[in-house]
Protein backbone atom coordinates (compact mmCIF):
# COMPACT_ATOMS: atom_id res chain seq x y z
CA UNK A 1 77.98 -21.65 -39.81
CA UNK A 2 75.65 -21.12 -36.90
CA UNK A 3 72.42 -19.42 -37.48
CA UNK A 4 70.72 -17.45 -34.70
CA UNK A 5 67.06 -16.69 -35.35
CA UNK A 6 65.75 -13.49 -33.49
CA UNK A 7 63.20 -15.46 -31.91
CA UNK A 8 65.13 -17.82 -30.53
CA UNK A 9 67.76 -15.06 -28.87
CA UNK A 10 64.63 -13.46 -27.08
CA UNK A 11 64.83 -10.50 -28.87
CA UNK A 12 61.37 -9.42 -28.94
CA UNK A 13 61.00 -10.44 -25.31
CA UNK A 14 61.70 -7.86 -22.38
CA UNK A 15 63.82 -8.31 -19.39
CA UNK A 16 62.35 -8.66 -15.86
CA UNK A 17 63.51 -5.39 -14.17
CA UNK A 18 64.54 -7.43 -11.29
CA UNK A 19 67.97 -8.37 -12.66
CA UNK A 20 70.96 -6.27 -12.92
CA UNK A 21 72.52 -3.37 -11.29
CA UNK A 22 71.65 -0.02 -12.52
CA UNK A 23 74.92 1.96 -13.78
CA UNK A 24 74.15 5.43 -15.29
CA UNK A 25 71.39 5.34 -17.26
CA UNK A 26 72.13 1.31 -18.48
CA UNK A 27 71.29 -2.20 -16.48
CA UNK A 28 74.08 -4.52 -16.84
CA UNK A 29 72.82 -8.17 -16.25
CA UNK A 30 74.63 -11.40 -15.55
CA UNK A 31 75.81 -13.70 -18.61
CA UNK A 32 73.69 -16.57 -15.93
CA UNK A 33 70.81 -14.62 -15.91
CA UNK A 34 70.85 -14.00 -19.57
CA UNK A 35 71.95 -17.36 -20.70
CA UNK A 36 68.99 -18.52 -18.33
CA UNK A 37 66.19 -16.08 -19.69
CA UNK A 38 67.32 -15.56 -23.23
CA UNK A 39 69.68 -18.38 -24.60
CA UNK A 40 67.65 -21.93 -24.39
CA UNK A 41 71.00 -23.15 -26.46
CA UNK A 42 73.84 -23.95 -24.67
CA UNK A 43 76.13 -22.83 -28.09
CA UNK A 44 75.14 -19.65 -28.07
CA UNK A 45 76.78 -19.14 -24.67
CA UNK A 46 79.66 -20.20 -26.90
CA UNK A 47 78.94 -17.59 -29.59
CA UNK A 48 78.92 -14.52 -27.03
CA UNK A 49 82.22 -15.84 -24.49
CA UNK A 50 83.75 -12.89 -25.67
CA UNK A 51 81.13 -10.38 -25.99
CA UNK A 52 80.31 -8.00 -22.93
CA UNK A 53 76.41 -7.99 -22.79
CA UNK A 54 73.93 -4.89 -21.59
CA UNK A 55 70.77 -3.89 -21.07
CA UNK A 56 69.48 -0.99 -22.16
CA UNK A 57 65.94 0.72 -21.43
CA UNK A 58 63.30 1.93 -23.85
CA UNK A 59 63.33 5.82 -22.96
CA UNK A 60 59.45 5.84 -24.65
CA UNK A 61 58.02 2.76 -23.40
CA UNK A 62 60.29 1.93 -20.55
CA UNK A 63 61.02 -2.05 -21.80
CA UNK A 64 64.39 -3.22 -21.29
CA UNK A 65 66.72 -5.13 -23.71
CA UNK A 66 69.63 -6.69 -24.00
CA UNK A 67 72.11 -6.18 -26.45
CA UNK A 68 73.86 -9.46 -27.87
CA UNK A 69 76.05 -7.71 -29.96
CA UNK A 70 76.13 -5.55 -33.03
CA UNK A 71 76.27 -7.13 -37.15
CA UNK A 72 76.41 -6.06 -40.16
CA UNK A 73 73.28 -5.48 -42.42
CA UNK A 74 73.99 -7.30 -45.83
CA UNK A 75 70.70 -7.04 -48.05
CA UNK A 76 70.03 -6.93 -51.29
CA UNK A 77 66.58 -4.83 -50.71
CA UNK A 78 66.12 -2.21 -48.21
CA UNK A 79 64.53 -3.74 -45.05
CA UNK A 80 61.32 -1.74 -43.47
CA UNK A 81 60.24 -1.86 -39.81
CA UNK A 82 58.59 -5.13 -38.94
CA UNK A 83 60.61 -7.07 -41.31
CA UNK A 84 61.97 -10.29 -40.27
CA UNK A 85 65.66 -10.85 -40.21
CA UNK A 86 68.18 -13.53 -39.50
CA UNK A 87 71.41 -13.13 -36.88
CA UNK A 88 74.15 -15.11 -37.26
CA UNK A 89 77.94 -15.46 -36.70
CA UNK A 90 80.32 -16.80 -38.91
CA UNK A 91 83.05 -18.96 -38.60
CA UNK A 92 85.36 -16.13 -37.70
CA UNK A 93 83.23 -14.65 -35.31
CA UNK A 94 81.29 -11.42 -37.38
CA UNK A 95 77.84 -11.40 -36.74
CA UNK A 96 75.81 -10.68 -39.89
CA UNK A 97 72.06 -9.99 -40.42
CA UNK A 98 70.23 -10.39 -43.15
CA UNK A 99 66.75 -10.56 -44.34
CA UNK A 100 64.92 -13.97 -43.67
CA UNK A 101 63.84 -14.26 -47.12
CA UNK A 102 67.33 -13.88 -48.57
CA UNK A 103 68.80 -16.14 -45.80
CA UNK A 104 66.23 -18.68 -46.83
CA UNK A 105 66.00 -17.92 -50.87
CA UNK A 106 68.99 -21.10 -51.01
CA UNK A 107 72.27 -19.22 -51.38
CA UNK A 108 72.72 -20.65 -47.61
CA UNK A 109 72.30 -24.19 -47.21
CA UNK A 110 72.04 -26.49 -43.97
CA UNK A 111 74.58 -28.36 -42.59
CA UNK A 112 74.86 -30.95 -39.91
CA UNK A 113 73.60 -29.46 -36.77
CA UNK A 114 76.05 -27.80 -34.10
């Protein structure tokens, strides 16, 4: 299993508005220049091969982002805004997200690193 903290994907972090083409009212951005910017780990390049990543802009504040792809919430509590959450993929390529405490409560446990 491969887990993919939101701070390590960038998440929080903006795009420089320098990259990308504009196409409607979306940027779409290079895997290079992502994999550059927002993915410091070579597997995660692996994780999102088949994905087709975009950026998107902040209509309020104007701050792009880039979408790595789209999971499914499995929680045992409702989460709030500014909670902290885990991303990652499993073995058959369905990206879950869950709440870091549950993720890290021990009904996951570490294995040899990828």
């Amino acid at each position: 299993m491969i887990s993919i903290p939101l701070e390590k994907l960038g998440i929080v972090a903006t795009a420089h508005h320098t990259l990308g083409q504009a196409e409607g009212n979306r940027m779409s951005t290079s895997r290079s220049d992502i994999e550059r910017l927002y993915l410091p780990d070579p597997l995660l390049n692996e994780v999102l091969k088949a994905s087709t990543l975009r950026r998107f802009k902040h209509k309020k504040r104007g701050t792009s982002y880039v979408e790595l792809g789209r999971g499914e919430l499995q929680a045992e509590k409702p989460i709030q805004e500014g909670d902290h959450l885990v991303v990652y993929v499993g073995s058959d390529g369905k990206i879950w997200v869950r709440p870091v405490a549950e993720f890290d409560d021990g009904r996951f446990e570490p294995e040899s690193p990828v």
